[in-house]
Protein backbone atom coordinates (compact mmCIF):
# COMPACT_ATOMS: atom_id res chain seq x y z
CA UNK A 1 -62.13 38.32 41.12
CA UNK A 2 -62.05 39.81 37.74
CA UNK A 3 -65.66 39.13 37.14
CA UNK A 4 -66.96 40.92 39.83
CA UNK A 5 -65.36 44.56 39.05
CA UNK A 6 -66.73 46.43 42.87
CA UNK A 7 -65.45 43.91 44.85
CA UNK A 8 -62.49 43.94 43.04
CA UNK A 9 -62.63 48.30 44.04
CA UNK A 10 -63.62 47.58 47.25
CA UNK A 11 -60.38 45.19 47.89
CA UNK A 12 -58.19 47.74 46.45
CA UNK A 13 -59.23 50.49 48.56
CA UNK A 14 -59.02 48.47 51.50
CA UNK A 15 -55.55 47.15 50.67
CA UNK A 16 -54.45 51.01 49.55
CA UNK A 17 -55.54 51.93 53.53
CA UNK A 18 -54.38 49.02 55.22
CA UNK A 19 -51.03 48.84 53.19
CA UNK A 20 -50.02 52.22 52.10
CA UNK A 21 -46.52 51.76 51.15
CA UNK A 22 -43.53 49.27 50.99
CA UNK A 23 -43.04 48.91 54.81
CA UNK A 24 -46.47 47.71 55.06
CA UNK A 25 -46.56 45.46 52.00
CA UNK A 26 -43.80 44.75 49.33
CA UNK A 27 -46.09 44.54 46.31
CA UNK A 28 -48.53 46.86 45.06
CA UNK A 29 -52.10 45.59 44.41
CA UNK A 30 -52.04 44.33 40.91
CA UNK A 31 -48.91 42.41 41.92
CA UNK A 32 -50.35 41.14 45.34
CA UNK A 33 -53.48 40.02 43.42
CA UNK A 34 -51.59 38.48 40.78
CA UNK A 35 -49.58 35.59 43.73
CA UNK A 36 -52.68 35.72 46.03
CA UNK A 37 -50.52 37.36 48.76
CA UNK A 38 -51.87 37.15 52.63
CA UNK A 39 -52.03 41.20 51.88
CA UNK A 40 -54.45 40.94 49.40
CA UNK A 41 -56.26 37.84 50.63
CA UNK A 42 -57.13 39.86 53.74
CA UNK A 43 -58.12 42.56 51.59
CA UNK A 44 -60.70 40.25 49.63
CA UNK A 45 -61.89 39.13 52.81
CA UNK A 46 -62.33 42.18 54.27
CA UNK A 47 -64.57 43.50 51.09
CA UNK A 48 -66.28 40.22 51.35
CA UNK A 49 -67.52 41.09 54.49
CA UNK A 50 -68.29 44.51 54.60
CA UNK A 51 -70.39 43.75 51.15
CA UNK A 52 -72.09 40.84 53.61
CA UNK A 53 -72.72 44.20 56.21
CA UNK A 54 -73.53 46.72 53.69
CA UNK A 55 -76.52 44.26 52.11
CA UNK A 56 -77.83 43.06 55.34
CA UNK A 57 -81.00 44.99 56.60
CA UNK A 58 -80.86 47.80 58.45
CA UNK A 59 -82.42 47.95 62.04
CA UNK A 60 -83.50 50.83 63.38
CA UNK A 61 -84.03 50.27 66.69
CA UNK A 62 -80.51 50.04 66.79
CA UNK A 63 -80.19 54.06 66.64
CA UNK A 64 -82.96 55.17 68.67
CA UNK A 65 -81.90 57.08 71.56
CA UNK A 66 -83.29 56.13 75.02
């Protein structure tokens, strides 16, 4: 994931929030990204989507009140 470098930022910050310290994961990021750890899998995954939700279109409707 190198190549793309806000992806990359956008993992990280999600694995800093999910997994703020060593009860929660045993390796830091670098390290977790490093042996593709389920930590930092989910992490990737969970940038991969909210990049998928942040580029979709928005709908308006969706906020109108009644």
């Amino acid at each position: 994931m190198q190549h793309d470098v806000r992806l990359r930022a956008a993992a990280r910050a999600i694995y800093d929030a999910c997994y703020p310290g060593d009860e929660w994961a045993p390796v830091g990021f670098d390290e977790a990204e490093r042996f593709r750890t389920i930590h930092y899998r989910q992490a990737v995954g969970a940038a991969l989507e909210a990049r998928a939700l942040l580029a979709a279109p928005v709908q308006p409707e969706l906020f109108e009140l009644s």
